[in-house]
C-alpha atoms as a PDB file:
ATOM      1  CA  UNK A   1     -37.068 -12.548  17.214  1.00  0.00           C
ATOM      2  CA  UNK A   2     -36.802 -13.569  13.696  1.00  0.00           C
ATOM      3  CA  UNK A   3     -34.382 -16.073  12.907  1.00  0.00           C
ATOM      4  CA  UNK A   4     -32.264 -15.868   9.306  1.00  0.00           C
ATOM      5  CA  UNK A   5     -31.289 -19.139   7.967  1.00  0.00           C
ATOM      6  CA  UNK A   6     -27.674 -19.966   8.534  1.00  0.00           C
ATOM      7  CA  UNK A   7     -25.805 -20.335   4.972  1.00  0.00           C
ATOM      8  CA  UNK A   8     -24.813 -24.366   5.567  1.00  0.00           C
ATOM      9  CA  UNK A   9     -28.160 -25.152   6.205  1.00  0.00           C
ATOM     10  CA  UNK A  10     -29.140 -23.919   3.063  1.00  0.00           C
ATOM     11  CA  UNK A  11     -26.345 -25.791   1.635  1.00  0.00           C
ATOM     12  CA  UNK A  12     -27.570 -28.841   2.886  1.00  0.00           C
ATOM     13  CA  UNK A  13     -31.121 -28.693   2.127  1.00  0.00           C
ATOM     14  CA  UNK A  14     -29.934 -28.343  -1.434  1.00  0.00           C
ATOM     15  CA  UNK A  15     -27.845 -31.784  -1.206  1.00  0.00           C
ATOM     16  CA  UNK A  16     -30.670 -33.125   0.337  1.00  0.00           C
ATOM     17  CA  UNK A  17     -32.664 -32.439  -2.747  1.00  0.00           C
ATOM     18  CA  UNK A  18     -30.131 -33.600  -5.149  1.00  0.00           C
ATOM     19  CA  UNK A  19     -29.709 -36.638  -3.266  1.00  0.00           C
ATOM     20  CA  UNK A  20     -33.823 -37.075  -2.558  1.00  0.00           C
ATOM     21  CA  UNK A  21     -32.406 -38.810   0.585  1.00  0.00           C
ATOM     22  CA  UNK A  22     -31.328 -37.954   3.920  1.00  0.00           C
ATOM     23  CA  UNK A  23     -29.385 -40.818   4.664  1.00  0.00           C
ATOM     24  CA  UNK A  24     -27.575 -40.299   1.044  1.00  0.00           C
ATOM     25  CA  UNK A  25     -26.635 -36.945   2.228  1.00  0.00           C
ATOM     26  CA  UNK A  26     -25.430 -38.115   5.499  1.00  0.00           C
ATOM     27  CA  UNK A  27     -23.494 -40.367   3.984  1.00  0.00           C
ATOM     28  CA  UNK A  28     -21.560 -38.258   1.682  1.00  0.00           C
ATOM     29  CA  UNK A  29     -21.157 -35.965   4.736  1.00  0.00           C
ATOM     30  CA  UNK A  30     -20.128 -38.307   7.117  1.00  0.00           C
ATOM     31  CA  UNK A  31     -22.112 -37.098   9.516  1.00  0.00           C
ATOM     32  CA  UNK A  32     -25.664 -39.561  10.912  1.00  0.00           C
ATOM     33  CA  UNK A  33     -28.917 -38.841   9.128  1.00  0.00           C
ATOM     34  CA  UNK A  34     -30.720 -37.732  12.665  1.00  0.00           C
ATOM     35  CA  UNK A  35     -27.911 -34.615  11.859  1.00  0.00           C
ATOM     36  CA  UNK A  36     -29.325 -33.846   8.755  1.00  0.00           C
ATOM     37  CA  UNK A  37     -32.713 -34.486  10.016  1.00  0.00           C
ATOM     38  CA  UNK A  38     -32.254 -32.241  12.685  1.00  0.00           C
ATOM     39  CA  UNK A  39     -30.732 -29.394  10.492  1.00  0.00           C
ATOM     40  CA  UNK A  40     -33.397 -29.257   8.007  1.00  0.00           C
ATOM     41  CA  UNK A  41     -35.921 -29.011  10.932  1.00  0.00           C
ATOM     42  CA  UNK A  42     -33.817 -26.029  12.475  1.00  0.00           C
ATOM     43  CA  UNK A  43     -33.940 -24.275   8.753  1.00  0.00           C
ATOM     44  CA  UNK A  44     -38.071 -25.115   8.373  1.00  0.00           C
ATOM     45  CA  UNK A  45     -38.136 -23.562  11.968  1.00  0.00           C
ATOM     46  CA  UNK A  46     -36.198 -20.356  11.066  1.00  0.00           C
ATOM     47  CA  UNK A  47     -38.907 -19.999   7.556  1.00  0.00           C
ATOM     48  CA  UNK A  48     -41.787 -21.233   9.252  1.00  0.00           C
ATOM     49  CA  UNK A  49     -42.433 -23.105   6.176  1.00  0.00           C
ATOM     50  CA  UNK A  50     -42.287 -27.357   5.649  1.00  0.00           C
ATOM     51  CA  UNK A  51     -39.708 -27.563   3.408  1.00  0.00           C
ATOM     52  CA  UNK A  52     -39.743 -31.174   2.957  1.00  0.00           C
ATOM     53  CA  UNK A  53     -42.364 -34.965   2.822  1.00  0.00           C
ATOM     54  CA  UNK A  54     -40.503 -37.253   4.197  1.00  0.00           C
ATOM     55  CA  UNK A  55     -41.054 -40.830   3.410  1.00  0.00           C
ATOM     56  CA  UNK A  56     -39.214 -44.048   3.989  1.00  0.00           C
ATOM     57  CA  UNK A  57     -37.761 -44.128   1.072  1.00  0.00           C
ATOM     58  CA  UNK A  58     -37.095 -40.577  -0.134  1.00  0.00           C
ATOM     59  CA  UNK A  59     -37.787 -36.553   0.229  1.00  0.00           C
ATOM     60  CA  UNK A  60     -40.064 -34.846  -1.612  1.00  0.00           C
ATOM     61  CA  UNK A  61     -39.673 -30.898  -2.406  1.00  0.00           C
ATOM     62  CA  UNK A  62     -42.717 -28.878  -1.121  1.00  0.00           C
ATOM     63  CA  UNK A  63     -43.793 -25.612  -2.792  1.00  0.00           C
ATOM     64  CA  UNK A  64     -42.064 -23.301  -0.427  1.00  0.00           C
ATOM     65  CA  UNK A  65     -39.431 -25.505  -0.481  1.00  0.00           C
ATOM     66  CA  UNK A  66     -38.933 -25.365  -4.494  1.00  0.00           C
ATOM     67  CA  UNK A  67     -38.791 -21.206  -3.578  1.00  0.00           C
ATOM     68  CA  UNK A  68     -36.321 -22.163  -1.052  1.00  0.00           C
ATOM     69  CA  UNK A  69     -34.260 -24.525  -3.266  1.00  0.00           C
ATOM     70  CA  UNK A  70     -33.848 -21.957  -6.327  1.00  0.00           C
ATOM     71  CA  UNK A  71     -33.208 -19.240  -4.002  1.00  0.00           C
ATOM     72  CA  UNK A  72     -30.437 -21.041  -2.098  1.00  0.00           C
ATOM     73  CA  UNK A  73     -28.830 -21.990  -5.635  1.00  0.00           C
ATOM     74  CA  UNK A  74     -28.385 -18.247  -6.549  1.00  0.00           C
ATOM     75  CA  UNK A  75     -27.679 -17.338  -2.944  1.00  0.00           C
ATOM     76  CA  UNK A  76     -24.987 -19.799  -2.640  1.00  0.00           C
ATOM     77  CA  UNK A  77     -23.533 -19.097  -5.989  1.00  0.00           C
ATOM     78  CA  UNK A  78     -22.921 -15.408  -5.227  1.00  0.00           C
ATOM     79  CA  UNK A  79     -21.224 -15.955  -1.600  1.00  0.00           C
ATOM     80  CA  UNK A  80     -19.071 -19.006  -3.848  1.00  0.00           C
ATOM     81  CA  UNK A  81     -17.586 -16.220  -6.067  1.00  0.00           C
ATOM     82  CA  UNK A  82     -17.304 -13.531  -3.332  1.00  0.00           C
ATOM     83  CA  UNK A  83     -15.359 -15.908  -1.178  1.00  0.00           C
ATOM     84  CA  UNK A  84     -13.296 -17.093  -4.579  1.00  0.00           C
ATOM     85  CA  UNK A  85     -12.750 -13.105  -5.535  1.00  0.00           C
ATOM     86  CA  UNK A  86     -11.701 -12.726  -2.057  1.00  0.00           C
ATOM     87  CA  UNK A  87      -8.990 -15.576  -1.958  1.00  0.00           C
ATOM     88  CA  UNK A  88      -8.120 -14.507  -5.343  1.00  0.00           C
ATOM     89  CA  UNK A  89      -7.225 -11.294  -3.875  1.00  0.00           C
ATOM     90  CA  UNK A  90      -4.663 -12.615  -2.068  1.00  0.00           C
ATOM     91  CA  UNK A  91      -2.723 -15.012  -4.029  1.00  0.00           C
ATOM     92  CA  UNK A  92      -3.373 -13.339  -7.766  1.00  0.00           C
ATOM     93  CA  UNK A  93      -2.267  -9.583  -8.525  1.00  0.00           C
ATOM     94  CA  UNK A  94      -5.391  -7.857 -10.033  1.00  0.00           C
ATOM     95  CA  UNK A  95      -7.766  -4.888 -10.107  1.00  0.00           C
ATOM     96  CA  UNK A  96      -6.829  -1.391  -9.113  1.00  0.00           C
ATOM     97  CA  UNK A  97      -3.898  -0.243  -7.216  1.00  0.00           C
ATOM     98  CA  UNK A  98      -3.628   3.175  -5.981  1.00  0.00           C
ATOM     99  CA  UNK A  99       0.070   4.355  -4.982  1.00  0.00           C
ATOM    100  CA  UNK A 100       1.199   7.758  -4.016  1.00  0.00           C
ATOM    101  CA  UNK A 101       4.528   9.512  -3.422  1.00  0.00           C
ATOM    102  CA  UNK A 102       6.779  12.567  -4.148  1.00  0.00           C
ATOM    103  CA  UNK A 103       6.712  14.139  -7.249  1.00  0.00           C
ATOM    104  CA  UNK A 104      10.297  14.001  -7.923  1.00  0.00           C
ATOM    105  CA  UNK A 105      10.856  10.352  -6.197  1.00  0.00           C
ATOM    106  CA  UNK A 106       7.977   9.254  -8.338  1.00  0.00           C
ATOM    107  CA  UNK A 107       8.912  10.957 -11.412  1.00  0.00           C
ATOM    108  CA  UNK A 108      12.543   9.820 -11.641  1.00  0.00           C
ATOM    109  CA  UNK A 109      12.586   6.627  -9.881  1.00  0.00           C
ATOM    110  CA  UNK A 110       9.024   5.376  -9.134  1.00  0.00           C
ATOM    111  CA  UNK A 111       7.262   6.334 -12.183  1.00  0.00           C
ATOM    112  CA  UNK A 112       9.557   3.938 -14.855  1.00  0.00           C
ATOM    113  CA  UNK A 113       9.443   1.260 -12.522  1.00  0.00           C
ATOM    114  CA  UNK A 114       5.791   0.758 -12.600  1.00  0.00           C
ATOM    115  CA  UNK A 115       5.741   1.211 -16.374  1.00  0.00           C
ATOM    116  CA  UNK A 116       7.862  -2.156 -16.250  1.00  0.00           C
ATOM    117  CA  UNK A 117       6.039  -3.966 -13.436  1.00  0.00           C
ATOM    118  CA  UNK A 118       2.777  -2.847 -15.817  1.00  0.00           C
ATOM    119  CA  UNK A 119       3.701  -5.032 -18.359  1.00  0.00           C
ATOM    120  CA  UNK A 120       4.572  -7.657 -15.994  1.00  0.00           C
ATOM    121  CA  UNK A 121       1.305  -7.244 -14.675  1.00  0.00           C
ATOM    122  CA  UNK A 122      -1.599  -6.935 -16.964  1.00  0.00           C
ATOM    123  CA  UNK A 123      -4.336  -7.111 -14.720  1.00  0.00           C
ATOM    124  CA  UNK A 124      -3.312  -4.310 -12.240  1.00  0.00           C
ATOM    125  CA  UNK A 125      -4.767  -1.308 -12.930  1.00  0.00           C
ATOM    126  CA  UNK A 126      -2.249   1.371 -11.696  1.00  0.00           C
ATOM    127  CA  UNK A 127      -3.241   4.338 -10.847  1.00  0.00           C
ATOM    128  CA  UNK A 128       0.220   6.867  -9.326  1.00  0.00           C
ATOM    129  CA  UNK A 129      -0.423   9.826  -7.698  1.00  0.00           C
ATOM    130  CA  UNK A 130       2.769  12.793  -7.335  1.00  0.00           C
ATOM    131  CA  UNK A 131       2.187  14.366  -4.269  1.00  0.00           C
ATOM    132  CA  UNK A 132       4.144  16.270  -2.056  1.00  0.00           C
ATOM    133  CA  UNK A 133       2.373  16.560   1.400  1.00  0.00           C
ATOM    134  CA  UNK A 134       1.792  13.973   4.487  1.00  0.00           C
ATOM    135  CA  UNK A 135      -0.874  11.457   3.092  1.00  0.00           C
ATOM    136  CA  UNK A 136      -3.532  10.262   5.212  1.00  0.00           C
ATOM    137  CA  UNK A 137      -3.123   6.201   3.609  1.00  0.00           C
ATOM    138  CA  UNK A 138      -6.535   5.095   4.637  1.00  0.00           C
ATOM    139  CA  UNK A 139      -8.174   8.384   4.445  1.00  0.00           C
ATOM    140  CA  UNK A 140      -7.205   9.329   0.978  1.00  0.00           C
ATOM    141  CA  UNK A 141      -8.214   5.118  -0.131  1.00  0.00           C
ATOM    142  CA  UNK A 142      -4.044   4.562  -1.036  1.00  0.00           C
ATOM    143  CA  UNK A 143      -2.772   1.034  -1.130  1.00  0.00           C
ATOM    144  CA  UNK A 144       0.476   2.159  -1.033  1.00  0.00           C
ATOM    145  CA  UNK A 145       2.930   4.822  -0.389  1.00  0.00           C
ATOM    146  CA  UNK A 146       6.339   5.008  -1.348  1.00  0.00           C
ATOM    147  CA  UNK A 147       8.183   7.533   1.288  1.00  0.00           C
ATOM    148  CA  UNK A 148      11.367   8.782   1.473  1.00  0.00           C
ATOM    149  CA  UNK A 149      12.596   9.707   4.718  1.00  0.00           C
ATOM    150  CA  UNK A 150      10.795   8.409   8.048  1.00  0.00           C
ATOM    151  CA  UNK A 151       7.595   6.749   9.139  1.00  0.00           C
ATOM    152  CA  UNK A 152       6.024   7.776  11.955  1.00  0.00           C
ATOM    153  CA  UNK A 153       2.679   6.698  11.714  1.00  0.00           C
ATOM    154  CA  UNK A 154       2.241   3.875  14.504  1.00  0.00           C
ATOM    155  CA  UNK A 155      -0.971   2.470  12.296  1.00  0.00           C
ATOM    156  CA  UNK A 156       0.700   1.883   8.885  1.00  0.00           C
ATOM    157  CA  UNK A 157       3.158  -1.066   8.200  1.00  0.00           C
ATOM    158  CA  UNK A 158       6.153   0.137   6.610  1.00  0.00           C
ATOM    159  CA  UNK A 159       9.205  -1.712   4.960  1.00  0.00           C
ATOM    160  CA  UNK A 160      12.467  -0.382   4.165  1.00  0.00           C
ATOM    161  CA  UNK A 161      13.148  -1.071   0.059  1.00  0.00           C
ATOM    162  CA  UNK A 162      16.135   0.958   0.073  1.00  0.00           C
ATOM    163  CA  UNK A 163      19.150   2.597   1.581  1.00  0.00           C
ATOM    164  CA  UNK A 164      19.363   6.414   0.761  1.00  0.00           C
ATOM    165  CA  UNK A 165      20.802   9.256   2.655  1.00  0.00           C
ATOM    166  CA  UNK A 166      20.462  13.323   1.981  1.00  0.00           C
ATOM    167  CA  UNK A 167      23.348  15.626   1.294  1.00  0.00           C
ATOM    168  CA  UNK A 168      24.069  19.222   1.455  1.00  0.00           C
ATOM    169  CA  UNK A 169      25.032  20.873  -1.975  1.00  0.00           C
ATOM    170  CA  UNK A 170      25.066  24.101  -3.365  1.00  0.00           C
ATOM    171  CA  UNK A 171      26.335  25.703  -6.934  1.00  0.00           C
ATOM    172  CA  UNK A 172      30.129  27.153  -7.922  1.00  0.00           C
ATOM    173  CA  UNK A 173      28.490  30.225  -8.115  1.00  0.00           C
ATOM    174  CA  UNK A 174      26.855  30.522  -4.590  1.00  0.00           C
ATOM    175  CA  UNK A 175      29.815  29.070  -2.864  1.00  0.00           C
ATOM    176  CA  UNK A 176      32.214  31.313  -4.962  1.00  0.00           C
ATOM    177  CA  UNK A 177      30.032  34.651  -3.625  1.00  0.00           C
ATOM    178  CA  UNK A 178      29.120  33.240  -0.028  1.00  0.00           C
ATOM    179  CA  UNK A 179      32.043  31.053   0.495  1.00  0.00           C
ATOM    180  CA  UNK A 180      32.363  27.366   1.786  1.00  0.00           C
ATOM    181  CA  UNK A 181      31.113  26.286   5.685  1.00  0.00           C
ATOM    182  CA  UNK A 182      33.528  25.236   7.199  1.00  0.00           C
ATOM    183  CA  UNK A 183      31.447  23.689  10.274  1.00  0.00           C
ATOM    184  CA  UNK A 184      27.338  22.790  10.458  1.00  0.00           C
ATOM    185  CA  UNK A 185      27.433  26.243  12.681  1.00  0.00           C
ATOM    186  CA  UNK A 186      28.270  27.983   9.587  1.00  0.00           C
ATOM    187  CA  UNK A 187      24.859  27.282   7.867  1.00  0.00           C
ATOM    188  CA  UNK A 188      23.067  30.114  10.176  1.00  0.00           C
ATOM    189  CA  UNK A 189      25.487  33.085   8.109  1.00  0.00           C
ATOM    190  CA  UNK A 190      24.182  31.245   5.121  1.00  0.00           C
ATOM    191  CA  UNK A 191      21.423  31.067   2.516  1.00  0.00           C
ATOM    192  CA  UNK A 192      19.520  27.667   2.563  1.00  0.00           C
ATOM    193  CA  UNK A 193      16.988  26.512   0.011  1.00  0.00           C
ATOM    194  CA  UNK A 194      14.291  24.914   2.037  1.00  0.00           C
ATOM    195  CA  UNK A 195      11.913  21.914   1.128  1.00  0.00           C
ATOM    196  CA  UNK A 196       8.758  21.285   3.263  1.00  0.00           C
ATOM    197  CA  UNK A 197       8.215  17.986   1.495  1.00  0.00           C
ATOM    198  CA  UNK A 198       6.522  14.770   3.463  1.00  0.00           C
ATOM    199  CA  UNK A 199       8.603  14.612   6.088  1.00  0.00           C
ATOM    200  CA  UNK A 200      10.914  17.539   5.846  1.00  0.00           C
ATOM    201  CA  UNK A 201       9.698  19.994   7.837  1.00  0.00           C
ATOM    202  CA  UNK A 202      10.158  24.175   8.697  1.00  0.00           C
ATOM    203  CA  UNK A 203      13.758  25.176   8.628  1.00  0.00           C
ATOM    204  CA  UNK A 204      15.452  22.751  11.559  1.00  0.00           C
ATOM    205  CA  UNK A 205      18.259  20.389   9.466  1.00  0.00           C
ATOM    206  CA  UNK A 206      19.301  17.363  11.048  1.00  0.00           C
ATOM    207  CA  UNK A 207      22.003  15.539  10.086  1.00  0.00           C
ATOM    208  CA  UNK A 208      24.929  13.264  11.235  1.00  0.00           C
ATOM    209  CA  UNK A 209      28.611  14.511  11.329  1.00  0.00           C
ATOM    210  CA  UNK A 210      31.869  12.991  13.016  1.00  0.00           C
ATOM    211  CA  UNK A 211      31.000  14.255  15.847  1.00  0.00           C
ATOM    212  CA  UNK A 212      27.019  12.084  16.003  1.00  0.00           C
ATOM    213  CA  UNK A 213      23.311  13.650  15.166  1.00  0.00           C
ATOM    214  CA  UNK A 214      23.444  17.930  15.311  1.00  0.00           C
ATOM    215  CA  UNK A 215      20.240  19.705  14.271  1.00  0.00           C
ATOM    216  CA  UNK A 216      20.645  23.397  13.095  1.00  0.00           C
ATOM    217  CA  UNK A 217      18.062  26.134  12.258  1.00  0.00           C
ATOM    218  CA  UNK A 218      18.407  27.393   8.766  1.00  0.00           C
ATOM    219  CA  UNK A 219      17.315  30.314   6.988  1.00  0.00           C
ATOM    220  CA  UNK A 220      17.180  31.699   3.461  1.00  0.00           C
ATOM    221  CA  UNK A 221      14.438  33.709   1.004  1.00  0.00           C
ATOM    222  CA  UNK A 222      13.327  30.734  -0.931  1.00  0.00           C
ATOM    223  CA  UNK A 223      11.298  27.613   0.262  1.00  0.00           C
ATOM    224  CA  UNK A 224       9.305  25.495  -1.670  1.00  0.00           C
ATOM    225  CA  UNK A 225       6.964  22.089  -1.074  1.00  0.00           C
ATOM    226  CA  UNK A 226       8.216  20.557  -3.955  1.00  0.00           C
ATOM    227  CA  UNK A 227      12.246  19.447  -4.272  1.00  0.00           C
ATOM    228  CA  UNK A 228      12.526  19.528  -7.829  1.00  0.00           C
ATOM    229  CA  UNK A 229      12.046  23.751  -8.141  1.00  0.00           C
ATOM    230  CA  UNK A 230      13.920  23.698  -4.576  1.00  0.00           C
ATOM    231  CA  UNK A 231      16.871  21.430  -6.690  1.00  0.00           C
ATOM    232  CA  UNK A 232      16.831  24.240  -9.465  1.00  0.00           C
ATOM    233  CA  UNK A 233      16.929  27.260  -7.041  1.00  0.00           C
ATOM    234  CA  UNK A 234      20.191  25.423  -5.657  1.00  0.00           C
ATOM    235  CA  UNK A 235      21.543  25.520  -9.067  1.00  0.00           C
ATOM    236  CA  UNK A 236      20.860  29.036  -9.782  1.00  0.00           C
ATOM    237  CA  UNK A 237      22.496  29.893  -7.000  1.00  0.00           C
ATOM    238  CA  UNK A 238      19.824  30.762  -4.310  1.00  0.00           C
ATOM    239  CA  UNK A 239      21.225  28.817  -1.457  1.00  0.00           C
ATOM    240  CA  UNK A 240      22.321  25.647   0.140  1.00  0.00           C
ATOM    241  CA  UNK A 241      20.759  22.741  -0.328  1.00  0.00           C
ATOM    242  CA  UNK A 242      19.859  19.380   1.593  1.00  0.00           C
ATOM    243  CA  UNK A 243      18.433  17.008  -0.778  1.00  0.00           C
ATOM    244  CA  UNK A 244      18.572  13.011  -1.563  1.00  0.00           C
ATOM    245  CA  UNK A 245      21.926  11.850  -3.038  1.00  0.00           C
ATOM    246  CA  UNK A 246      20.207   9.727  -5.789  1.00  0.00           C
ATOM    247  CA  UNK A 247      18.060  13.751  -6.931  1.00  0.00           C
ATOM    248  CA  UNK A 248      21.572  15.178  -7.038  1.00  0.00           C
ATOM    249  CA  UNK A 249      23.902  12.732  -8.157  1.00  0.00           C
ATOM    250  CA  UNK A 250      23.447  13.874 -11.723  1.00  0.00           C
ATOM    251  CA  UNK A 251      23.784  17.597 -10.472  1.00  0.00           C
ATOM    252  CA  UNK A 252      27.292  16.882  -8.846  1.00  0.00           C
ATOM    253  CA  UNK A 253      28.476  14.459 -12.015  1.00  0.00           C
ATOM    254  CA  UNK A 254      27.861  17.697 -14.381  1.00  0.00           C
ATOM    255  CA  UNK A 255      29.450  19.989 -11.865  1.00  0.00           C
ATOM    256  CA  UNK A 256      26.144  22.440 -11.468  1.00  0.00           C
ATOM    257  CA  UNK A 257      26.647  21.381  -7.876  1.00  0.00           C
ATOM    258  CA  UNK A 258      29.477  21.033  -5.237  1.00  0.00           C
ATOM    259  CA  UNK A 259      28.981  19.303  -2.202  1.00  0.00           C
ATOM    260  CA  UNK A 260      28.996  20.794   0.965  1.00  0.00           C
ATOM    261  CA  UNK A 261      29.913  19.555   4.286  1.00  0.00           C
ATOM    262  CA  UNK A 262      30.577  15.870   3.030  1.00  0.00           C
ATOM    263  CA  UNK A 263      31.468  14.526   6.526  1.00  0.00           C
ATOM    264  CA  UNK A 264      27.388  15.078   7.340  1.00  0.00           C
ATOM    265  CA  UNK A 265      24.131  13.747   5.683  1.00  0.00           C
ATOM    266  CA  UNK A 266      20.990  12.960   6.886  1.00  0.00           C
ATOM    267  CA  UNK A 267      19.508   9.304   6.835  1.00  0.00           C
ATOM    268  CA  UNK A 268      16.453   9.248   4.350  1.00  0.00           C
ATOM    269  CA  UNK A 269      16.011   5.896   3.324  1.00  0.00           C
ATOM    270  CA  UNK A 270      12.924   4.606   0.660  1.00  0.00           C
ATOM    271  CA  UNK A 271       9.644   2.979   2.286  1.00  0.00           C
ATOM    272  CA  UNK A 272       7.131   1.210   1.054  1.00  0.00           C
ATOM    273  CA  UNK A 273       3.986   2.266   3.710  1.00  0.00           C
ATOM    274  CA  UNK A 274       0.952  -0.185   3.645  1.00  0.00           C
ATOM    275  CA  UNK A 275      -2.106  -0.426   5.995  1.00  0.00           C
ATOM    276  CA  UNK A 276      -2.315  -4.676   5.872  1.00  0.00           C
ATOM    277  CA  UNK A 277      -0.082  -7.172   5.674  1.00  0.00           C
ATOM    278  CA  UNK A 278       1.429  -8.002   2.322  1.00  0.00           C
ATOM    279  CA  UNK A 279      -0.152 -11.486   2.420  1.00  0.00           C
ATOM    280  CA  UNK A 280      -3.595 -10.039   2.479  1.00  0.00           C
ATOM    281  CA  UNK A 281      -3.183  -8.327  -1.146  1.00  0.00           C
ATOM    282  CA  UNK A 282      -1.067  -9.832  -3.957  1.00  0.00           C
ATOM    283  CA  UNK A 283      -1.107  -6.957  -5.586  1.00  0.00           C
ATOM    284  CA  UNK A 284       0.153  -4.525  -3.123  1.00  0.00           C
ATOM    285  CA  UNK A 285       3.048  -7.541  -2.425  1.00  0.00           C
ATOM    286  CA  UNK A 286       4.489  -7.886  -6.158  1.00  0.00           C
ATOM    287  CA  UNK A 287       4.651  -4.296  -6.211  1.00  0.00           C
ATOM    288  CA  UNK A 288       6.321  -3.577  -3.192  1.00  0.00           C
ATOM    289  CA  UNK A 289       8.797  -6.270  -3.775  1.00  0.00           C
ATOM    290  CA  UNK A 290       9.181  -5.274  -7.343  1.00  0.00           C
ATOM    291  CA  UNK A 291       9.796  -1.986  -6.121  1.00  0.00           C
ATOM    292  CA  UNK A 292      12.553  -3.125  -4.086  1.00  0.00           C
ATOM    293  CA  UNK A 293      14.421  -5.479  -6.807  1.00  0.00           C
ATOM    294  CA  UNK A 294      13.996  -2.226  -9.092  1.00  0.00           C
ATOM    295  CA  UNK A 295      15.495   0.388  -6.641  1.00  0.00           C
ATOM    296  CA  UNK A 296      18.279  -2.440  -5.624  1.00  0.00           C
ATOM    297  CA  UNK A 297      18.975  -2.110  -9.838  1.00  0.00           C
ATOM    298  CA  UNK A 298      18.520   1.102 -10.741  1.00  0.00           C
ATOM    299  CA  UNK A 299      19.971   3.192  -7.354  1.00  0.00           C
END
């Protein structure tokens, strides 16, 4: 079977030749020149090529070894930068970074904060995707996804950046035709605006009230994938809805929205998902942690 020739030994012959002595080479080593000896034997062995004259005094380069030698330079060079572009990688944030999320999460809130950590960070390439479906992280090449709600994926790594929670809300209008619940019961005699975003799925609500977790199957003639139209319908006065406090807020300050059932809300707190650990990718780790300053800032 034909053997390849390892990478050190090629780094050694080269020494050799720059020293034009074994014992030189051994020496700068630390290691005993019968090593040496016996390493540039195990490399001509692998070629099936003399490499080397050996003389008393010094080495001298044969013709396959000059091949050998120039070879070996490039060869080495290129796994040198490789393993430098690797470990660079890890400690300096550069080249392309591919996040996805919501498309109202990463309009409102995401979006801005990467225009700041762009200017921070020259030499990452972002590249933000609004989407508002599960993501398959590895199968769709994302570095990271920023998630609101839960994780459930067993495979990704996933770190809380912050705290949110979802409320139900509807407008003056709806609640002054319909009326106001007076129990989570009260939602099946009622119209309900429903999102089938990431991880809000069909028409079962589940939230927390005084009395602990209830889940309740809700109905109404509007539905949507994508909670910003679902947030307008809930203004016009289609339904109720159950949507993030921080998508609302504004909505409830200007009074196009009441709350509804304050004494229940549904935990829905902001993830950063990954598929490595943060120390394998500086990029991916200055994000997610500028992320988290951001969010901690601007709630």
């Amino acid at each position: 079977m034909y053997n390849r020739p390892l990478l050190e030994d090629l780094r050694l012959f080269c020494l050799v030749l720059r020293n034009r002595s074994f014992v030189a080479t051994a020496t700068e080593l630390g290691v005993s020149p019968a090593y040496v000896s016996k390493r540039i034997a195990l490399l001509e062995k692998s070629l099936k090529t003399k490499l080397l004259h050996r003389t008393t005094r010094r080495v001298a380069v044969t013709n396959d070894g000059t091949t050998v030698y120039e070879w070996s330079q490039r060869i080495l060079e290129d796994v040198d930068q490789m393993t430098e572009m690797v470990l660079t990688t890890k400690t300096t944030p550069r080249g392309i970074l591919r996040i996805c999320t919501s498309s109202g999460f990463g309009r409102n809130r995401v979006g801005p904060a990467l225009s700041q950590l762009a200017k921070q960070y020259p030499s990452i390439e972002i590249q933000l995707e609004l989407l508002d479906r599960p993501v398959d992280l590895i199968g769709e090449g994302f570095d990271l996804d920023i998630r609101v709600g839960t994780v459930n994926e067993s495979s990704l790594i996933a770190k809380r950046i912050a705290t949110n929670y979802r409320i139900l809300t509807a407008s003056p209008a709806y609640i002054a035709r319909k009326g106001q619940p007076s129990s989570l019961e009260d939602l099946v005699n009622h119209h309900c605006v429903i999102i089938r975003e990431r991880d809000q799925t069909s028409n079962v609500w589940h939230l927390t009230g005084p009395n602990g977790p209830a889940s309740i199957k809700v109905s109404g003639p509007l539905a949507s994938n994508n909670g910003e139209i679902a947030h307008q319908w809930a203004i016009d006065g289609h339904g109720i809805l159950l949507r993030s406090i921080w998508d609302v807020q504004a909505s409830l300050d200007s009074n196009q929205l009441v709350r509804v059932l304050p004494d229940h809300s549904q935990e829905a707190n902001v993830w950063a998902v990954y598929t490595s650990r943060l120390s394998s990718s500086a990029k991916v780790r200055v994000c997610v942690q500028f992320l988290e300053q951001w969010l901690t800032i601007n709630p």
